[in-house]
C-alpha atoms as a PDB file:
ATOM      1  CA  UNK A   1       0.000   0.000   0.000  1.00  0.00           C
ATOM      2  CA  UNK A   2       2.991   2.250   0.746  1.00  0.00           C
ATOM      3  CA  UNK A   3       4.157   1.240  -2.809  1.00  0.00           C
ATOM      4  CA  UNK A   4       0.682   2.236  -4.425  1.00  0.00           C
ATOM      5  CA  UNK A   5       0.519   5.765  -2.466  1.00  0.00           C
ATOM      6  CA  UNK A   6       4.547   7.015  -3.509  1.00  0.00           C
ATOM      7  CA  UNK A   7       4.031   5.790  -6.977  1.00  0.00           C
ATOM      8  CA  UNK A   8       0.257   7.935  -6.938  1.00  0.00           C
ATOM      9  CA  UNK A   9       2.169  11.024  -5.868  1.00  0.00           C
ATOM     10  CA  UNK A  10       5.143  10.477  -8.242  1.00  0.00           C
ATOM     11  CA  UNK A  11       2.824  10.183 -11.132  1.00  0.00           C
ATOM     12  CA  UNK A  12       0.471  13.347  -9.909  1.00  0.00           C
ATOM     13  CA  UNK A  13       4.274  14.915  -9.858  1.00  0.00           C
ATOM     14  CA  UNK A  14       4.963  13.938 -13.181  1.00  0.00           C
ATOM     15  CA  UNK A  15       1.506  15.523 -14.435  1.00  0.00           C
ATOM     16  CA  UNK A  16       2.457  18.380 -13.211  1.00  0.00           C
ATOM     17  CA  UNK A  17       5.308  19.111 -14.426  1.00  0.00           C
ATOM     18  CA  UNK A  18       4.166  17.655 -17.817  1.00  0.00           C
ATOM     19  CA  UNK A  19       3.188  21.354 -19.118  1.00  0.00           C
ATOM     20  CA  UNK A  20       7.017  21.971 -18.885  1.00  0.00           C
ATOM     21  CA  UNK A  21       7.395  18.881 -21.865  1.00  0.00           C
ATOM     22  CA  UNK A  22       9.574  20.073 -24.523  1.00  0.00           C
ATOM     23  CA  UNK A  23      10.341  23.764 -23.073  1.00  0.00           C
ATOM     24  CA  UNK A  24      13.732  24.614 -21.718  1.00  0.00           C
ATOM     25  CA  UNK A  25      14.045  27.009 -18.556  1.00  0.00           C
ATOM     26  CA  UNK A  26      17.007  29.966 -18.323  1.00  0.00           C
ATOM     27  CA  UNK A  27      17.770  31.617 -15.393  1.00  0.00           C
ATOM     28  CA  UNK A  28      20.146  35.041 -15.885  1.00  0.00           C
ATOM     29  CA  UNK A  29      20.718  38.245 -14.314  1.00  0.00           C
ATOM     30  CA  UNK A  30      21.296  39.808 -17.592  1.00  0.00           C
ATOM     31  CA  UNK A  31      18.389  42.587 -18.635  1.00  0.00           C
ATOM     32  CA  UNK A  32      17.885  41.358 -22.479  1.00  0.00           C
ATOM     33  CA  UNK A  33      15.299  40.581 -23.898  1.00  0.00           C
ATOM     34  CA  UNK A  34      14.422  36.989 -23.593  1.00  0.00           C
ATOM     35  CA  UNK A  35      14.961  35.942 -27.572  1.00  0.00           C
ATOM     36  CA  UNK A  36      18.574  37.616 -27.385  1.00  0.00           C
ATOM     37  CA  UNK A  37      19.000  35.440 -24.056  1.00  0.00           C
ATOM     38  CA  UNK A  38      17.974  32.340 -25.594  1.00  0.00           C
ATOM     39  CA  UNK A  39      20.223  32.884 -28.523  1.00  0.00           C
ATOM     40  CA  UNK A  40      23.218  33.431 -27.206  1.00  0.00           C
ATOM     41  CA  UNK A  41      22.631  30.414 -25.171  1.00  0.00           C
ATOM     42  CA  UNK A  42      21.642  28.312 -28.203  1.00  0.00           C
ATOM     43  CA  UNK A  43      25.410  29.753 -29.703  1.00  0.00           C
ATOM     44  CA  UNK A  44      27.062  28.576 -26.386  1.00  0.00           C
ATOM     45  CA  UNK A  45      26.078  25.071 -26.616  1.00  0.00           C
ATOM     46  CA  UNK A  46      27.196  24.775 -30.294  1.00  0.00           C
ATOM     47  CA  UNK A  47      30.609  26.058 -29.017  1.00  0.00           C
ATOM     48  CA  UNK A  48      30.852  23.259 -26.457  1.00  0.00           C
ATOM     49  CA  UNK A  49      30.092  20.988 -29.193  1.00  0.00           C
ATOM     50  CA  UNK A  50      32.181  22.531 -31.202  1.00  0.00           C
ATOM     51  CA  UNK A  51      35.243  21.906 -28.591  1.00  0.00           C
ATOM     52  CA  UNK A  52      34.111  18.440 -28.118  1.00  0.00           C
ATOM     53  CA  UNK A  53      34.351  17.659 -31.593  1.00  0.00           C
ATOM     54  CA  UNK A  54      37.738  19.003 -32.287  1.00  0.00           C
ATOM     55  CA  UNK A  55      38.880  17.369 -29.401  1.00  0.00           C
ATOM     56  CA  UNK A  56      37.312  13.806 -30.844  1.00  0.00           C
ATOM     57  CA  UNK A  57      39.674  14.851 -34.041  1.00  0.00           C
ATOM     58  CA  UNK A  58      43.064  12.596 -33.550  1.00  0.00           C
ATOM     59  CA  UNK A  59      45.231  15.219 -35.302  1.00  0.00           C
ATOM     60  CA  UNK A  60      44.002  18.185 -32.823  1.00  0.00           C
ATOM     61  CA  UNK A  61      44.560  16.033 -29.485  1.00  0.00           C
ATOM     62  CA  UNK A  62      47.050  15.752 -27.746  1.00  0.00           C
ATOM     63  CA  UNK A  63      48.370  18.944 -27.603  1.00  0.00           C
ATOM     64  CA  UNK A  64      51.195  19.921 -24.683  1.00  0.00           C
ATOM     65  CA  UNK A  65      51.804  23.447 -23.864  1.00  0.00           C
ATOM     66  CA  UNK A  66      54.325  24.259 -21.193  1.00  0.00           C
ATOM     67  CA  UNK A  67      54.259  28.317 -21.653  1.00  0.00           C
ATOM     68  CA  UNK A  68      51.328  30.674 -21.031  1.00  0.00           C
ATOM     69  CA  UNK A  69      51.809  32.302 -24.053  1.00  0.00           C
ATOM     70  CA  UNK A  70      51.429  29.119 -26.439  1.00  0.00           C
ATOM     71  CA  UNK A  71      48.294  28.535 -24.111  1.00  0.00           C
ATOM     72  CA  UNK A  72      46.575  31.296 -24.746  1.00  0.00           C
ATOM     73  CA  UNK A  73      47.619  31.271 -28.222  1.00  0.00           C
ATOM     74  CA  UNK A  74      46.044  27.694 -28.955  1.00  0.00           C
ATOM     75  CA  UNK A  75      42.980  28.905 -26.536  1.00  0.00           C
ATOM     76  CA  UNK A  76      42.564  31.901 -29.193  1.00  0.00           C
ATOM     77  CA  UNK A  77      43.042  30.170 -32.887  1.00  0.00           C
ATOM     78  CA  UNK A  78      40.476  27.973 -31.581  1.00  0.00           C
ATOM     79  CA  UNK A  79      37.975  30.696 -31.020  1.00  0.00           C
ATOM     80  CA  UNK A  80      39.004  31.928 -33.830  1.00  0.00           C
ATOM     81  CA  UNK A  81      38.202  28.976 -36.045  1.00  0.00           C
ATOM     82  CA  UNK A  82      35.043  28.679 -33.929  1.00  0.00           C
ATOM     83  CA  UNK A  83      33.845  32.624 -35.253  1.00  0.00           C
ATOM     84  CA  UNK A  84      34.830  31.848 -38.239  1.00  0.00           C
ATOM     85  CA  UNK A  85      32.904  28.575 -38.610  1.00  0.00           C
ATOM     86  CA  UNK A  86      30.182  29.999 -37.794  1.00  0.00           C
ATOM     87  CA  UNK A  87      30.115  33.133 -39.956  1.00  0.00           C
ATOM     88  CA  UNK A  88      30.531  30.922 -42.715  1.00  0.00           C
ATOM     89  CA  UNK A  89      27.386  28.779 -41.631  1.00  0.00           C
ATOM     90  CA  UNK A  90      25.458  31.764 -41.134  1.00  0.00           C
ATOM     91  CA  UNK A  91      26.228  32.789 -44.939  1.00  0.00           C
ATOM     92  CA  UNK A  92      25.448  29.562 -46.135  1.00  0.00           C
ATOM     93  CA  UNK A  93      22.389  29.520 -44.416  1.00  0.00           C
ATOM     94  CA  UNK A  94      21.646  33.232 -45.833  1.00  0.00           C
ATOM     95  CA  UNK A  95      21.924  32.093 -49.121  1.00  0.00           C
ATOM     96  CA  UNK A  96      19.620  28.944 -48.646  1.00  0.00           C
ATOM     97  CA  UNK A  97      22.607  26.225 -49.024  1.00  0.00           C
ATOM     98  CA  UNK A  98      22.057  22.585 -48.370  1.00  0.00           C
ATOM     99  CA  UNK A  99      25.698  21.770 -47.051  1.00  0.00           C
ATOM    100  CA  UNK A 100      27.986  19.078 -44.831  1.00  0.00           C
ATOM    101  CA  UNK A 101      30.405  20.166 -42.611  1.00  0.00           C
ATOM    102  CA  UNK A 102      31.971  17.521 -42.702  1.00  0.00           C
ATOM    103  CA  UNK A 103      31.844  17.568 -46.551  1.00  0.00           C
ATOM    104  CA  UNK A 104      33.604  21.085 -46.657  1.00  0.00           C
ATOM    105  CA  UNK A 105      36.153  20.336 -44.354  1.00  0.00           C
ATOM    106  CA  UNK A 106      36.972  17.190 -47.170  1.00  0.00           C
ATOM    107  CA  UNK A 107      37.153  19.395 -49.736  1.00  0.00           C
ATOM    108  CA  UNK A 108      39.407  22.004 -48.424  1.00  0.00           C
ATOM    109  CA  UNK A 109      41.580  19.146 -47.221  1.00  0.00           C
ATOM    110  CA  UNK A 110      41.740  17.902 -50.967  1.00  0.00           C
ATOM    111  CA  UNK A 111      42.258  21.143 -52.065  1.00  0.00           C
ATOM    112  CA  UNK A 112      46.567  21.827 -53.681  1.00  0.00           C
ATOM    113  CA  UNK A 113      48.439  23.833 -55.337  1.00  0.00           C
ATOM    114  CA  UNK A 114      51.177  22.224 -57.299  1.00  0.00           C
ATOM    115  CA  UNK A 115      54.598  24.654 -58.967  1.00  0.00           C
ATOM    116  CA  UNK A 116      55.764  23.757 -62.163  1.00  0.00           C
ATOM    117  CA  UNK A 117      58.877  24.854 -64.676  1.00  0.00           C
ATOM    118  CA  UNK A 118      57.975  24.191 -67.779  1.00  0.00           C
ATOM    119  CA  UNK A 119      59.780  25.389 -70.951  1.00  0.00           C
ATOM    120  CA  UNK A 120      61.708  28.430 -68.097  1.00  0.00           C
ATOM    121  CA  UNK A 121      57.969  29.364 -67.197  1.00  0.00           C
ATOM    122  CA  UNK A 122      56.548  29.022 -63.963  1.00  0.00           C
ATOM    123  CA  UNK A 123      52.798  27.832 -63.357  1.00  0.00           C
ATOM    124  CA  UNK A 124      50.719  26.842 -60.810  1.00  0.00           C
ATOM    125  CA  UNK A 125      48.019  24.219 -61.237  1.00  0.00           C
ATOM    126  CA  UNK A 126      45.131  24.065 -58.810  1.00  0.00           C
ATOM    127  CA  UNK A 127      43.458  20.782 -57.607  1.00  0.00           C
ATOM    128  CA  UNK A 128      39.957  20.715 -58.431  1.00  0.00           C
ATOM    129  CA  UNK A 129      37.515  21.734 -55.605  1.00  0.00           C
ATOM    130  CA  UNK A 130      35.499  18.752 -54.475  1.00  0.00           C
ATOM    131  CA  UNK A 131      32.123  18.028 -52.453  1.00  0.00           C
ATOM    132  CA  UNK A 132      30.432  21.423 -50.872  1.00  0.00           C
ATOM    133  CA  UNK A 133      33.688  23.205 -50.952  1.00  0.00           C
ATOM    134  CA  UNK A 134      32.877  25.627 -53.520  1.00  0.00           C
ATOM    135  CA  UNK A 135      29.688  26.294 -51.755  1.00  0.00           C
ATOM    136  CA  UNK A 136      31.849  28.056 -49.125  1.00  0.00           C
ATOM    137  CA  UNK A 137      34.819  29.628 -51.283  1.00  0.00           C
ATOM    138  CA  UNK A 138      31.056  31.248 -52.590  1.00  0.00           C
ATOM    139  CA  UNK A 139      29.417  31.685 -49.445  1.00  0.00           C
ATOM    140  CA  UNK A 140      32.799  33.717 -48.121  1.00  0.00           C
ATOM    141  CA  UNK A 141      32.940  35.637 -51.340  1.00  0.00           C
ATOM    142  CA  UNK A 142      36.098  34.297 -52.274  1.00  0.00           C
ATOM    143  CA  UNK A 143      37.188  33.510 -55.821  1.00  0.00           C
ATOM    144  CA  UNK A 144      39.196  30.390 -56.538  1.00  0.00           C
ATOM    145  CA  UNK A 145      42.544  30.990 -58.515  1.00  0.00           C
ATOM    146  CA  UNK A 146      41.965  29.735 -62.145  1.00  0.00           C
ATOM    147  CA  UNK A 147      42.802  26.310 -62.495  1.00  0.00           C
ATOM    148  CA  UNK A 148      46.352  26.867 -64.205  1.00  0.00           C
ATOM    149  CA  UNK A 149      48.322  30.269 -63.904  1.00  0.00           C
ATOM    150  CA  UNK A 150      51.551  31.030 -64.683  1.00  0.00           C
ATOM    151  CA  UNK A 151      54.153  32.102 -61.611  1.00  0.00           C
ATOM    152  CA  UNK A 152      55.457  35.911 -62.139  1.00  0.00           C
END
């Protein structure tokens, strides 16, 4: 019977608090208004995830510093790649792109340059861009060098 009666008032509990399903709760002391709030917490969490992820990455872990300066250094090219990941997702999203992160980040890493002599001339012959790559050289506003120029 003691069973029956703590289960009763765990369930009227759960009733309850039922009107609270699928809403999230902030408490701040900051005086903005609630969207900007709820932003700017929405942009925190994808930073932890963010730093989670590059720390899953094997070539970005481990990483020993034993000055302050190289800390703070790693500490701010981080951020840095952070603000700038996410300016370029905010383009891509302004212009209505369907893209991959993970895509991208392929097709920058496939992305070379190559020097050549030939005949006393110097050239330069670019890799082709692959997967959603392009979509951000666009998205940034950046042109891609031509595929083969000659070296000045």
């Amino acid at each position: 019977m003691g069973t029956f009666q703590k289960n009763a008032g765990n369930e009227a509990k759960i009733q309850a608090e039922a009107r609270y399903d699928g809403k999230w709760v902030l408490q701040t002391n900051l005086a903005d208004e609630p969207p900007i709030i709820a932003l700017a917490y929405k942009e925190r969490w994808m930073v932890e995830t963010m730093f989670r992820t590059m720390k899953s990455i094997p070539e970005t872990r481990p990483i020993y510093h034993k000055c302050d300066e190289t800390i703070r250094g790693h500490v701010f090219c981080s951020f840095l790649a952070l603000l700038l990941k996410r300016a370029l997702e905010q383009r891509l999203e302004a212009k209505g792109e369907r893209w991959e992160w993970a895509e991208i980040v392929r097709g920058l890493d496939n992305l070379h340059e190559v020097e050549a002599v030939f005949q006393g001339k110097r050239f330069v012959l670019r890799s082709q861009v692959l997967g959603h790559a392009h979509k951000a050289f666009m998205a940034a506003g950046v042109a891609l060098p031509p595929t083969l120029r000659e070296q000045a």
